[in-house]
PDB file of N, CA and C in Angstrom:
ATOM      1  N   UNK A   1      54.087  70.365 -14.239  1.00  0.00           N
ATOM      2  CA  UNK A   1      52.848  70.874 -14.770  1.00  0.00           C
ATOM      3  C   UNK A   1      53.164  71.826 -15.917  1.00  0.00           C
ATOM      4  N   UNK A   2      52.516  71.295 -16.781  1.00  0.00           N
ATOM      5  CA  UNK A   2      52.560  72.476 -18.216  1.00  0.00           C
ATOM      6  C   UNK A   2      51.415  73.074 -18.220  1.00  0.00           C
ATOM      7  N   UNK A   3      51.588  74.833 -18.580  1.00  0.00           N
ATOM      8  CA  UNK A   3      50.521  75.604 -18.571  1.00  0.00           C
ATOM      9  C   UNK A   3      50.609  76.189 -19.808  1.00  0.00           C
ATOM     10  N   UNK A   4      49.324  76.342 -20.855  1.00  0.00           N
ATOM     11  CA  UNK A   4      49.458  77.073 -21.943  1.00  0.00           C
ATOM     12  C   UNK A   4      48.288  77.936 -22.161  1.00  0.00           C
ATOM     13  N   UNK A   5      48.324  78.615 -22.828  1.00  0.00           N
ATOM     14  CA  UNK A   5      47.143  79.952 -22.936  1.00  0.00           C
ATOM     15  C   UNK A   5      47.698  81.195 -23.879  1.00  0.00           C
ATOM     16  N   UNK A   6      46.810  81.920 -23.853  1.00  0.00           N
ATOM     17  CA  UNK A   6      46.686  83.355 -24.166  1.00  0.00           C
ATOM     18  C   UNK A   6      46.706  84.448 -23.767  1.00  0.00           C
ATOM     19  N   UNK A   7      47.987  85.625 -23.433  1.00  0.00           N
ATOM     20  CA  UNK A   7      47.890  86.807 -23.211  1.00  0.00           C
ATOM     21  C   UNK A   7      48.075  88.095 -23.650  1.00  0.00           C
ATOM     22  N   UNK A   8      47.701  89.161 -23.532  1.00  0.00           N
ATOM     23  CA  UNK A   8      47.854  90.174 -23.874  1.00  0.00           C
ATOM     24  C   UNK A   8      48.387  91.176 -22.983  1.00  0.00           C
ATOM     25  N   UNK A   9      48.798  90.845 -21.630  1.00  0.00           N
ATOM     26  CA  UNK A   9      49.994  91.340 -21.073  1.00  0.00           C
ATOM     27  C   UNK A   9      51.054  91.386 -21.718  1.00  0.00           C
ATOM     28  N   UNK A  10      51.962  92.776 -21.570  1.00  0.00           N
ATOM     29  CA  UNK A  10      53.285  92.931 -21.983  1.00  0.00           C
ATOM     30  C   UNK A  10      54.057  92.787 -20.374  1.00  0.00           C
ATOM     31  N   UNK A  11      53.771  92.564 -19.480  1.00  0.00           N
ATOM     32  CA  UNK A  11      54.701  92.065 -18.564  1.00  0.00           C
ATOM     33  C   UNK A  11      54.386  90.577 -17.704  1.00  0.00           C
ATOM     34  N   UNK A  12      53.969  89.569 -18.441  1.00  0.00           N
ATOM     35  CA  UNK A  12      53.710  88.238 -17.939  1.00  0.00           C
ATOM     36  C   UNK A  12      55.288  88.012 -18.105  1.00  0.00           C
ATOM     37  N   UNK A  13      55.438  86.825 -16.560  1.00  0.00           N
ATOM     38  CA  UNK A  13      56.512  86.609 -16.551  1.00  0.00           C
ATOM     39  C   UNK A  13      57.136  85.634 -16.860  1.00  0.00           C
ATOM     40  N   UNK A  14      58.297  85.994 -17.715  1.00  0.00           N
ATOM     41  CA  UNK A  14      59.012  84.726 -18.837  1.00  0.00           C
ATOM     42  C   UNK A  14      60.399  84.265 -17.972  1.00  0.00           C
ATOM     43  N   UNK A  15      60.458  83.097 -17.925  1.00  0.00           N
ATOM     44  CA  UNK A  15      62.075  82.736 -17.168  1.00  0.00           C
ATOM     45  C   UNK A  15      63.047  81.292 -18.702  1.00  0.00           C
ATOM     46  N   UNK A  16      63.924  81.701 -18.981  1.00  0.00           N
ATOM     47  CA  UNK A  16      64.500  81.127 -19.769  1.00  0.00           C
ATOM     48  C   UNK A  16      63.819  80.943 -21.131  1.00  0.00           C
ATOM     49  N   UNK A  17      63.111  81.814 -22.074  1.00  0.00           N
ATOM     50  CA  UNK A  17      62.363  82.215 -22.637  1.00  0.00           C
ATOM     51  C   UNK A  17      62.719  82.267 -23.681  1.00  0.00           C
ATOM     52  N   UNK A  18      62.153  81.286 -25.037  1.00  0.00           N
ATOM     53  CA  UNK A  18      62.205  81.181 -26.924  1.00  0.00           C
ATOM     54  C   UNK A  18      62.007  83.086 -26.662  1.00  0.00           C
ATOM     55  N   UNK A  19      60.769  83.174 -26.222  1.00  0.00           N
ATOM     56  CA  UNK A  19      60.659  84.644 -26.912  1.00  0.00           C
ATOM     57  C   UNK A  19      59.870  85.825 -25.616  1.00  0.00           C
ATOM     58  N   UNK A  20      61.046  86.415 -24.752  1.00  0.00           N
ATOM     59  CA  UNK A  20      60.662  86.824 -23.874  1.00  0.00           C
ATOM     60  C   UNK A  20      60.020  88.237 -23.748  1.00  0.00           C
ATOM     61  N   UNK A  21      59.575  88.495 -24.520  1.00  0.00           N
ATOM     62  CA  UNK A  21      58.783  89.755 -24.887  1.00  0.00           C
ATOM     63  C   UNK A  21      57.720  89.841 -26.004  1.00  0.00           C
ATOM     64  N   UNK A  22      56.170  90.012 -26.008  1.00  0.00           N
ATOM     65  CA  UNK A  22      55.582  89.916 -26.784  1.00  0.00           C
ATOM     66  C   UNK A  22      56.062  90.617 -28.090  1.00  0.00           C
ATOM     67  N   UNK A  23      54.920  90.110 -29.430  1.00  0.00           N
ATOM     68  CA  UNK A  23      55.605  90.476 -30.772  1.00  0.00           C
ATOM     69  C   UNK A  23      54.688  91.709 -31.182  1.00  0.00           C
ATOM     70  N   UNK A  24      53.973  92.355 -30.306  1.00  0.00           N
ATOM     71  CA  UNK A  24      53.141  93.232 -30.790  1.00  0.00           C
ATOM     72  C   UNK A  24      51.780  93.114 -31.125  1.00  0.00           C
ATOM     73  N   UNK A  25      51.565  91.885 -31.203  1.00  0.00           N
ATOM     74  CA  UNK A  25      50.063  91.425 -31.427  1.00  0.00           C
ATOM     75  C   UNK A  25      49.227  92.182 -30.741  1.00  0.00           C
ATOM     76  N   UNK A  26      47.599  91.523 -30.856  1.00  0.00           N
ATOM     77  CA  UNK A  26      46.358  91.826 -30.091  1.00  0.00           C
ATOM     78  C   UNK A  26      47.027  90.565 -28.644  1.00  0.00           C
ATOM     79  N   UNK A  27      46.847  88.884 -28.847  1.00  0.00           N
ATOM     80  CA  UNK A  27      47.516  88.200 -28.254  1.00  0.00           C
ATOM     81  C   UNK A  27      48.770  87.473 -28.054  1.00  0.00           C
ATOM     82  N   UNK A  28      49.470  86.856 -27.651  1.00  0.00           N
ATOM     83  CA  UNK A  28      50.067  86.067 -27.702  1.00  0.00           C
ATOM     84  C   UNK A  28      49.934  84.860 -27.257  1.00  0.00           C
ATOM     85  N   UNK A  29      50.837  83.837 -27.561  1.00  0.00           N
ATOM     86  CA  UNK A  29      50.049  82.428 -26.495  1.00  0.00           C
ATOM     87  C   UNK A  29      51.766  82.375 -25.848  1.00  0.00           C
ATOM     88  N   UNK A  30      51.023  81.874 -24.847  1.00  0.00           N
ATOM     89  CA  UNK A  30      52.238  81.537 -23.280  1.00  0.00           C
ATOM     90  C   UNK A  30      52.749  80.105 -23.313  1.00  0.00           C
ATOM     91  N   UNK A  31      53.978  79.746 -22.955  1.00  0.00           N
ATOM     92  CA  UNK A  31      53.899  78.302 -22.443  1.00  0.00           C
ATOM     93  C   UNK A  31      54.614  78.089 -21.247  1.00  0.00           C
ATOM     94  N   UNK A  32      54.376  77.945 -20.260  1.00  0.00           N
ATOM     95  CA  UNK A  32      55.076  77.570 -19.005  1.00  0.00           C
ATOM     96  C   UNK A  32      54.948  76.338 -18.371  1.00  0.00           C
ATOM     97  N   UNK A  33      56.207  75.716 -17.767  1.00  0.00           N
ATOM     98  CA  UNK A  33      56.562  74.758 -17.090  1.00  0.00           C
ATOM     99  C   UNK A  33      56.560  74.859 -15.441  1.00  0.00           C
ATOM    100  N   UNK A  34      56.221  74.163 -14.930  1.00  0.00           N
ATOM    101  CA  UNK A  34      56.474  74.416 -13.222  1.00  0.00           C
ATOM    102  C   UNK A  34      56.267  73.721 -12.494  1.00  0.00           C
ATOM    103  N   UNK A  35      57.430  73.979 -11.639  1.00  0.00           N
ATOM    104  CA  UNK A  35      58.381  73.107 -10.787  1.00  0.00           C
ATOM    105  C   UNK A  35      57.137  72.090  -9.689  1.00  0.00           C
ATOM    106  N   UNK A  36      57.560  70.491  -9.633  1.00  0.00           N
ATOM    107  CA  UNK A  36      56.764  69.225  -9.586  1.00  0.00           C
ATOM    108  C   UNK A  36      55.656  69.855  -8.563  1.00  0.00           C
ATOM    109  N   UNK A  37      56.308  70.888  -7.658  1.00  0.00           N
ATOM    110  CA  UNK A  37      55.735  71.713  -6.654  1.00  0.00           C
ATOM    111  C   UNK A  37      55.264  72.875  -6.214  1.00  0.00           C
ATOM    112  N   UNK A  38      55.004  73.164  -7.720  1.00  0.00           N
ATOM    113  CA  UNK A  38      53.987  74.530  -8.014  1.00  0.00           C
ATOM    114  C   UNK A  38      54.808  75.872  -7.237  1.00  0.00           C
ATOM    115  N   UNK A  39      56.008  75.491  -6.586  1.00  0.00           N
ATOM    116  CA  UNK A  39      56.805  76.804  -5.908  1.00  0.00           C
ATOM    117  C   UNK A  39      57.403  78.049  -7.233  1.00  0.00           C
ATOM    118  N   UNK A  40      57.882  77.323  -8.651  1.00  0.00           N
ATOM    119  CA  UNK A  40      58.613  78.059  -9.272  1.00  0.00           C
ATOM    120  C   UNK A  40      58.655  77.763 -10.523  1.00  0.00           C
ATOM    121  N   UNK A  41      59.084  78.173 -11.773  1.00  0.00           N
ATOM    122  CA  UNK A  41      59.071  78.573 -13.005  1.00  0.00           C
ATOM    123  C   UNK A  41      60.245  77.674 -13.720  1.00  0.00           C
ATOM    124  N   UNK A  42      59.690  76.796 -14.557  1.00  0.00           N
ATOM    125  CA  UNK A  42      60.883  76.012 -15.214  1.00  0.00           C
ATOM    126  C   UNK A  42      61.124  76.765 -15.941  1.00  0.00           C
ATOM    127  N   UNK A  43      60.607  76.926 -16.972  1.00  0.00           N
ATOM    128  CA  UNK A  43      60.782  78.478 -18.088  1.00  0.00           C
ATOM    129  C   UNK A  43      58.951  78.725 -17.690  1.00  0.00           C
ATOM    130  N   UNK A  44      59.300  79.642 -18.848  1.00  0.00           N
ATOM    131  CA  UNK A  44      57.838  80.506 -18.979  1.00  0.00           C
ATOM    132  C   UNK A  44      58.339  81.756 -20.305  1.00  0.00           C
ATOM    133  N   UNK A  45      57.516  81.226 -21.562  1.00  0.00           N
ATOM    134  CA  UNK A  45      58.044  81.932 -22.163  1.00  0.00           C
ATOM    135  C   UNK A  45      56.487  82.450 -23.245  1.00  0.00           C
ATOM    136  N   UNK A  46      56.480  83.911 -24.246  1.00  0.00           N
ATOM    137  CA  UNK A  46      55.971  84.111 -25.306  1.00  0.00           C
ATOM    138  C   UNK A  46      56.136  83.234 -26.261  1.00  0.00           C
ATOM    139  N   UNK A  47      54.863  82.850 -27.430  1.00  0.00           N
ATOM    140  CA  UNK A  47      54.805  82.185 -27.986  1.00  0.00           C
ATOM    141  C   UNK A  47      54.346  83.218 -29.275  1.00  0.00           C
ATOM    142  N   UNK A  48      54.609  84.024 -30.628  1.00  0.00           N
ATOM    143  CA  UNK A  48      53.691  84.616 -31.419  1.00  0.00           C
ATOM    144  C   UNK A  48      54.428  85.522 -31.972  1.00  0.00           C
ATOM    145  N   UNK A  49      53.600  85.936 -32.844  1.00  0.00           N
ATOM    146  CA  UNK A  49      53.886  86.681 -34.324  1.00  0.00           C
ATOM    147  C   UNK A  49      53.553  88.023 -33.951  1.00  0.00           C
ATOM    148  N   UNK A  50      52.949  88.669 -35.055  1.00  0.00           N
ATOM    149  CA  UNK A  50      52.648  90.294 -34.693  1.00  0.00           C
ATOM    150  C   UNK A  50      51.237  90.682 -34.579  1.00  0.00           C
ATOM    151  N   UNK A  51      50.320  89.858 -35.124  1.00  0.00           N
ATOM    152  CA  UNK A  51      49.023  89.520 -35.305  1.00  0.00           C
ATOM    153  C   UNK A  51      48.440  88.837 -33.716  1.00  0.00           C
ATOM    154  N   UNK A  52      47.406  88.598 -34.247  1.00  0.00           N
ATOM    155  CA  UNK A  52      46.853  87.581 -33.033  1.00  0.00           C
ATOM    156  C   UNK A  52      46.650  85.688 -33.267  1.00  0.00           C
ATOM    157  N   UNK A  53      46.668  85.863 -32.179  1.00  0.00           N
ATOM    158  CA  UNK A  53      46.913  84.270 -31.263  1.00  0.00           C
ATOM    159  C   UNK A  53      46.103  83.883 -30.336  1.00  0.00           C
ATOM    160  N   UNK A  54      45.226  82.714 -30.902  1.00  0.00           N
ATOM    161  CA  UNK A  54      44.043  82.103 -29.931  1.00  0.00           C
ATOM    162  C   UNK A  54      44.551  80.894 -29.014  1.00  0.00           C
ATOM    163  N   UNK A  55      43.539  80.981 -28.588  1.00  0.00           N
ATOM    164  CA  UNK A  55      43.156  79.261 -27.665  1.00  0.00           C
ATOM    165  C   UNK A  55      41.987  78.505 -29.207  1.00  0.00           C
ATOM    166  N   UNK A  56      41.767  79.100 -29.870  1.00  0.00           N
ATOM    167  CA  UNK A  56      40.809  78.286 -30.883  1.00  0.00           C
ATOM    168  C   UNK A  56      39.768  77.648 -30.093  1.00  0.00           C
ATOM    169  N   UNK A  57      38.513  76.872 -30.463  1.00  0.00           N
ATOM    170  CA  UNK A  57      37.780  76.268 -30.275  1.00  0.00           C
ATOM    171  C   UNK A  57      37.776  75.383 -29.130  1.00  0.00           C
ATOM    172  N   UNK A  58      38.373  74.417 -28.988  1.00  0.00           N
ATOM    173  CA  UNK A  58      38.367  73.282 -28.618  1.00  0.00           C
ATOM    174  C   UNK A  58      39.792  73.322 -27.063  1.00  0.00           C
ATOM    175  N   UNK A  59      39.394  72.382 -26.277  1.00  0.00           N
ATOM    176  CA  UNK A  59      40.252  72.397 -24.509  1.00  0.00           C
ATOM    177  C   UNK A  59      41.081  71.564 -25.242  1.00  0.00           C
ATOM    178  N   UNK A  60      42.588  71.265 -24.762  1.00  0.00           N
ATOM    179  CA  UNK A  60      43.659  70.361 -25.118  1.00  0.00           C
ATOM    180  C   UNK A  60      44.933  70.865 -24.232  1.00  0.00           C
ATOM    181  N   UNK A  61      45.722  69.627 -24.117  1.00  0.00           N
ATOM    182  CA  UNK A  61      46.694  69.661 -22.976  1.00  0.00           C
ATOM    183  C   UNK A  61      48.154  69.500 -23.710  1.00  0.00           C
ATOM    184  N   UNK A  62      48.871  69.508 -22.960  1.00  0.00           N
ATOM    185  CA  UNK A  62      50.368  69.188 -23.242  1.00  0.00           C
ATOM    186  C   UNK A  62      50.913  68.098 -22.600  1.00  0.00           C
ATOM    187  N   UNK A  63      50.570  66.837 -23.691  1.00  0.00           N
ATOM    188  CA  UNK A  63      51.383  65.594 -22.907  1.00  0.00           C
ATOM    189  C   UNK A  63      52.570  65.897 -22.545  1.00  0.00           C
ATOM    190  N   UNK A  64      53.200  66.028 -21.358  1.00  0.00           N
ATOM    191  CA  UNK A  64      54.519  66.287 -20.610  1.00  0.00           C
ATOM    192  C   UNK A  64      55.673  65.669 -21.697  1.00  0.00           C
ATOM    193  N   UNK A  65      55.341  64.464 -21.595  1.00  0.00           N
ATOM    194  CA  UNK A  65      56.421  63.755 -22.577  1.00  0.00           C
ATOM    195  C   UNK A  65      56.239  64.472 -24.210  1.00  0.00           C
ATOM    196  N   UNK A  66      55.612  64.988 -24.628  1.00  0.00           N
ATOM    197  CA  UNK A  66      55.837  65.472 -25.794  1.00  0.00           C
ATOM    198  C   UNK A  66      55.912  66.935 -26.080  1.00  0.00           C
ATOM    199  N   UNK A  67      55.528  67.497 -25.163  1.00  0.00           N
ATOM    200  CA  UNK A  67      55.737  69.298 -24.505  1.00  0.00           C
ATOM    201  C   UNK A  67      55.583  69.769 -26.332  1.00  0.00           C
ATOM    202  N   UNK A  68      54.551  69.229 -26.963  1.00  0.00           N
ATOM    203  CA  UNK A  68      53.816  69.699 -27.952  1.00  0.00           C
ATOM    204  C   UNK A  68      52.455  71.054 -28.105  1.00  0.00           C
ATOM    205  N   UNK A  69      52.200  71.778 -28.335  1.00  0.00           N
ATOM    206  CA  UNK A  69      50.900  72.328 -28.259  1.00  0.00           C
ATOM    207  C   UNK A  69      50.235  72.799 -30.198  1.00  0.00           C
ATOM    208  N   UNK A  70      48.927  73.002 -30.544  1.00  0.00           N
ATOM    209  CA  UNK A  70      48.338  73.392 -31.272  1.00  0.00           C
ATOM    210  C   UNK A  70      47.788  74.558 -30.924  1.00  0.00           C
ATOM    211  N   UNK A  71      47.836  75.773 -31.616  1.00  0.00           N
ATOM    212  CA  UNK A  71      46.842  76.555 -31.450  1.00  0.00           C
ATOM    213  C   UNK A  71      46.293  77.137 -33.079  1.00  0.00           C
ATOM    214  N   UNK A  72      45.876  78.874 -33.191  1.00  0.00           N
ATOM    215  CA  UNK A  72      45.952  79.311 -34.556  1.00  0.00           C
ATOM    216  C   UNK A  72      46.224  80.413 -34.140  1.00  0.00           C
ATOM    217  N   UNK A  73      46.226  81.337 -35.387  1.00  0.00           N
ATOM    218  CA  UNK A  73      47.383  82.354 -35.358  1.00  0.00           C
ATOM    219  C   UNK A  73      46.773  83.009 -36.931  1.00  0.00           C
ATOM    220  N   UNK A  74      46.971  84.411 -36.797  1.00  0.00           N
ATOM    221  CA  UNK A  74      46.701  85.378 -37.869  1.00  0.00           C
ATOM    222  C   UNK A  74      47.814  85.931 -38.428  1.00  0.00           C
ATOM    223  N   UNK A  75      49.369  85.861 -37.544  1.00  0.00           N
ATOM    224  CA  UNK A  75      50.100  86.209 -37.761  1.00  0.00           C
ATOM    225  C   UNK A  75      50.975  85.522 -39.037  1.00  0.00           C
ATOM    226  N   UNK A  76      51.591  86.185 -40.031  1.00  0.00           N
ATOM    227  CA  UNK A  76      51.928  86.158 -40.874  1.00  0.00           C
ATOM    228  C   UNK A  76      53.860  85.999 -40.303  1.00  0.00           C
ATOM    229  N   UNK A  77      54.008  86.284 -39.045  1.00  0.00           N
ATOM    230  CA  UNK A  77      55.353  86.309 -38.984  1.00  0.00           C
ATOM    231  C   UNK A  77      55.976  85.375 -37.554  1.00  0.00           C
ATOM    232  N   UNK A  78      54.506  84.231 -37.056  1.00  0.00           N
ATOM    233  CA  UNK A  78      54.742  83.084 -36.504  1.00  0.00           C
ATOM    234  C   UNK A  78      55.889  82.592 -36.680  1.00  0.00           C
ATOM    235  N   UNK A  79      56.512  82.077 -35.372  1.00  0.00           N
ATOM    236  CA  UNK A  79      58.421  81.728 -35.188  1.00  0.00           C
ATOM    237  C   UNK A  79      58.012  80.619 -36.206  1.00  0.00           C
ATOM    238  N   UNK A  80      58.802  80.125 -37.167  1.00  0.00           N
ATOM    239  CA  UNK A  80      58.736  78.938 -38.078  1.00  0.00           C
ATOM    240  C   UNK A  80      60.215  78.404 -37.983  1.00  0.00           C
ATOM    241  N   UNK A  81      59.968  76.977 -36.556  1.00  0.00           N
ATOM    242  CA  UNK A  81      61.484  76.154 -37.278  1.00  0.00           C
ATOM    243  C   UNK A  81      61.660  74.845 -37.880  1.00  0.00           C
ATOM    244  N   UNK A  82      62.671  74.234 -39.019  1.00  0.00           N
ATOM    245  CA  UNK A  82      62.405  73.449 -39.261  1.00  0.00           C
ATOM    246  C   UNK A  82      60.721  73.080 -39.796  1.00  0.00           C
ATOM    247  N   UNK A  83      60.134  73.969 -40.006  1.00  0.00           N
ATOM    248  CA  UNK A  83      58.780  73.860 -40.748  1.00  0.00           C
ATOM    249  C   UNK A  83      58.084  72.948 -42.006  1.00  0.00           C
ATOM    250  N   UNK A  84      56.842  72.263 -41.694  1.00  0.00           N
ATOM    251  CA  UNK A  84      56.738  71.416 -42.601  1.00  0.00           C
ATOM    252  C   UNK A  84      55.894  72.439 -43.748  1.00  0.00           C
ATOM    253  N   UNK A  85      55.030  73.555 -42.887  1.00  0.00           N
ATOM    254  CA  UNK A  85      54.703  74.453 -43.568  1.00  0.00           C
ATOM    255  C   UNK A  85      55.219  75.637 -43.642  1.00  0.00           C
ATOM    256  N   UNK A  86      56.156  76.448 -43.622  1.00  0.00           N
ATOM    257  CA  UNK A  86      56.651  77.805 -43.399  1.00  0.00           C
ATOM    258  C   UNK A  86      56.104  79.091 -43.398  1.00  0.00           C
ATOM    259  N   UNK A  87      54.863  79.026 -44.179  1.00  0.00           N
ATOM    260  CA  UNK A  87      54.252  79.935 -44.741  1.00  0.00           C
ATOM    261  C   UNK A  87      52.723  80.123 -43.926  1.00  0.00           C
ATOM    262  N   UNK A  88      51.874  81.254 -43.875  1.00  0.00           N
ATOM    263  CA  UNK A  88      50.230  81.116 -43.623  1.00  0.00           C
ATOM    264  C   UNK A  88      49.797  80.919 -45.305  1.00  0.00           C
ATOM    265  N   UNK A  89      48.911  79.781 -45.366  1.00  0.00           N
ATOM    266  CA  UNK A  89      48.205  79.717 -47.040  1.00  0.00           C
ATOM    267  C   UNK A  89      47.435  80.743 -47.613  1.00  0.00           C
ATOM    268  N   UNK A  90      46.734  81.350 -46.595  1.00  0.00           N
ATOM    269  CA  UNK A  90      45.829  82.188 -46.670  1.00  0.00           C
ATOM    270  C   UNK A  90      45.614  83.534 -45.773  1.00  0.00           C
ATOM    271  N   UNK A  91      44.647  83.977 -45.982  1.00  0.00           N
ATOM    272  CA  UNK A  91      44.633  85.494 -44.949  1.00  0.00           C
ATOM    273  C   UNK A  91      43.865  85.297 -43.886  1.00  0.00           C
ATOM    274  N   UNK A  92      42.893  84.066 -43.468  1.00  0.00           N
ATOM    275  CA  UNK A  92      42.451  83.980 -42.640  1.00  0.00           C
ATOM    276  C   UNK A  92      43.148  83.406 -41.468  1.00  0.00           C
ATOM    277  N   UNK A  93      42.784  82.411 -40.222  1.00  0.00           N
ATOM    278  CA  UNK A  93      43.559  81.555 -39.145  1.00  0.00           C
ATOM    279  C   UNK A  93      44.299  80.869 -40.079  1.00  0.00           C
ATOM    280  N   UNK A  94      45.495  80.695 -39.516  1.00  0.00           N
ATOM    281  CA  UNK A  94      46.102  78.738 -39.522  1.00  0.00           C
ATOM    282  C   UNK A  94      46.365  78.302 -37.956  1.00  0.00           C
ATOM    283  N   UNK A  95      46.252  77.076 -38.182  1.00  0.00           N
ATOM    284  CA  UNK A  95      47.135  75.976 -36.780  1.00  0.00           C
ATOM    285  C   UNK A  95      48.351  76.702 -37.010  1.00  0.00           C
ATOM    286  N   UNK A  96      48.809  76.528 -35.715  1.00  0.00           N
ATOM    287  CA  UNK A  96      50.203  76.081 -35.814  1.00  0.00           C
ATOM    288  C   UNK A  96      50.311  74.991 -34.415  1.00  0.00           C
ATOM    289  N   UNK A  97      51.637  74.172 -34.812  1.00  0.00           N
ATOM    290  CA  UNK A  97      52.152  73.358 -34.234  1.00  0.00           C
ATOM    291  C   UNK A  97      53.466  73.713 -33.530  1.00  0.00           C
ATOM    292  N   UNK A  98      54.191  73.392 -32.480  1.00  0.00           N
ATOM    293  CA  UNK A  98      55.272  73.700 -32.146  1.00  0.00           C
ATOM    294  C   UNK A  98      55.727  73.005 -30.688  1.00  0.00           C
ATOM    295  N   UNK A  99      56.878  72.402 -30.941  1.00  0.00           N
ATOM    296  CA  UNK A  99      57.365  72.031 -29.398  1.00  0.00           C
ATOM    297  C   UNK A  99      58.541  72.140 -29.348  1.00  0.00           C
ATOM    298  N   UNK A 100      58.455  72.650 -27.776  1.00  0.00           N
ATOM    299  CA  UNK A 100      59.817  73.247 -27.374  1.00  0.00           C
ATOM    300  C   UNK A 100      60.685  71.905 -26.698  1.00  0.00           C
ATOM    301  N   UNK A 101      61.434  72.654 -26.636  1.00  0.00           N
ATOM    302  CA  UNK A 101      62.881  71.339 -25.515  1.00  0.00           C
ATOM    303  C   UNK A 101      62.294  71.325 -24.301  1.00  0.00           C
ATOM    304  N   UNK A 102      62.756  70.605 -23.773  1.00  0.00           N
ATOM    305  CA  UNK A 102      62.338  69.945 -22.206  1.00  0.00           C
ATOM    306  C   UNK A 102      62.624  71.174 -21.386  1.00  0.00           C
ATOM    307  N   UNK A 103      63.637  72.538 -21.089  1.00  0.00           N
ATOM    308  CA  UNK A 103      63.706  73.330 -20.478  1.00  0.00           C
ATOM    309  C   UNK A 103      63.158  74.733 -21.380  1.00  0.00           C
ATOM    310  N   UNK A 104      62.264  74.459 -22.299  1.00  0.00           N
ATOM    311  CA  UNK A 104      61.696  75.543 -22.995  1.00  0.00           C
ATOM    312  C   UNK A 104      62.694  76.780 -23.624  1.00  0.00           C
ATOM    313  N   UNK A 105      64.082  76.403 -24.007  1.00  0.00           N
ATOM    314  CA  UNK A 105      65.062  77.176 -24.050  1.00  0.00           C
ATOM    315  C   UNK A 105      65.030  77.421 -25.443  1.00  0.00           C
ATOM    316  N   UNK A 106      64.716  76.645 -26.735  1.00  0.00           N
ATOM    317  CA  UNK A 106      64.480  76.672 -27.920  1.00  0.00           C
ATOM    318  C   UNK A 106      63.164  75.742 -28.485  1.00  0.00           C
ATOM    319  N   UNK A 107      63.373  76.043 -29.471  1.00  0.00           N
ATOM    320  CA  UNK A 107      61.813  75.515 -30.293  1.00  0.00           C
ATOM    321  C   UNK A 107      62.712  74.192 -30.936  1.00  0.00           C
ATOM    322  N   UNK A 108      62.071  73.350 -31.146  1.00  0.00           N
ATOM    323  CA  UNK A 108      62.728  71.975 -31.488  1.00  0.00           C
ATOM    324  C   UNK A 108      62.188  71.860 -33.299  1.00  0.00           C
ATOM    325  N   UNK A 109      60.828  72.209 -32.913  1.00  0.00           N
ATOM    326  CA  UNK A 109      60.386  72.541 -34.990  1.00  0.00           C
ATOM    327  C   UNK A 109      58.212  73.404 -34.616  1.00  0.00           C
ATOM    328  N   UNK A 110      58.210  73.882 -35.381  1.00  0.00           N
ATOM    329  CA  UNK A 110      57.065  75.111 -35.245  1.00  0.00           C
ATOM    330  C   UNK A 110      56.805  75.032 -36.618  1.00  0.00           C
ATOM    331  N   UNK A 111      55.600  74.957 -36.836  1.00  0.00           N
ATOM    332  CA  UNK A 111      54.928  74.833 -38.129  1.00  0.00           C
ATOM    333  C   UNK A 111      53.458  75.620 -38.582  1.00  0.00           C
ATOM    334  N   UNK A 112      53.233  76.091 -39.574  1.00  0.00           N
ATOM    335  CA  UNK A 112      51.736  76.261 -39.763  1.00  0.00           C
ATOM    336  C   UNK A 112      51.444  75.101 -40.261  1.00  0.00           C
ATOM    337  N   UNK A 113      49.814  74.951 -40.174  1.00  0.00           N
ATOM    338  CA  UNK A 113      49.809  73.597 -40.896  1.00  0.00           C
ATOM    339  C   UNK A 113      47.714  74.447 -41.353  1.00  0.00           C
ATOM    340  N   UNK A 114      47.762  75.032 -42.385  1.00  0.00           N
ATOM    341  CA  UNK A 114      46.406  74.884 -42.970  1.00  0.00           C
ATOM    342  C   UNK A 114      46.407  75.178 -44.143  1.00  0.00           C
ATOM    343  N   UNK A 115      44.897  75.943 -44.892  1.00  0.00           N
ATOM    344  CA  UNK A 115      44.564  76.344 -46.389  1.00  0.00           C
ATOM    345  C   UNK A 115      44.206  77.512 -46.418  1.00  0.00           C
ATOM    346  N   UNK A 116      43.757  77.874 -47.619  1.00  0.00           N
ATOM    347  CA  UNK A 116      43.468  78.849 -48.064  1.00  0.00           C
ATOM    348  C   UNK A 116      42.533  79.575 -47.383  1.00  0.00           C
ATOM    349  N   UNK A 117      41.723  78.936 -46.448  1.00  0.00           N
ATOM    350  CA  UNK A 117      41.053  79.512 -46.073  1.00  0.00           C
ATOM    351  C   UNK A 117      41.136  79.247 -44.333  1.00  0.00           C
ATOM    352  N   UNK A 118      40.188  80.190 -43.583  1.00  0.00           N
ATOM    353  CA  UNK A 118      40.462  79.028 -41.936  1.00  0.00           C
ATOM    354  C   UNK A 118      39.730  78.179 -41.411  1.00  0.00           C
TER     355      UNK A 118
END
């Protein structure tokens, strides 16, 4: 089971973790994995910049097989790897895109992807 969301806890708990301590934001977004039997924590890690980090508009899941997620982000200093966009275009939201490895241990590629405006 993949779980993703938004927090603003500084002690949600991260196990094998891209980024195990929030970046200072208002939010951050979470991503956790867990075990076939809901007993325990594949990882569980922070997802975010220094700014804030939504759930945006719209419900959406994490096909297992592609352990992909979308959200948006105000932050100007969003993890960017391998990026098709590197940059925010503008001062308002962007998407970002990002999927981690199968044990959530690194980011595989993380992207903004919008315009000038949100």
């Amino acid at each position: 089971m993949y779980v993703s969301g938004t927090t603003s806890s500084t002690d949600f708990p991260t196990v094998n973790a891209v980024q195990p301590t929030p970046k200072g934001g208002f939010d951050d977004i979470f991503v956790a994995k867990l075990t076939p039997d809901g007993t325990a924590l594949v990882y569980a890690t922070y997802l975010g910049g220094s700014d804030y980090e939504t759930l945006g508009r719209y419900r959406w899941s994490i096909p297992p097989a592609l352990r992909t997620l979308v959200r948006h982000t105000c932050s100007a200093d969003f993890p960017t790897v391998h990026a098709f966009q590197p940059a925010r275009k503008g001062d308002g939201w962007d998407a970002v895109v990002a999927k981690l490895s199968a044990d959530g241990s690194r980011i595989i590629y993380s992207t903004y992807l919008g315009g000038s405006d949100s």
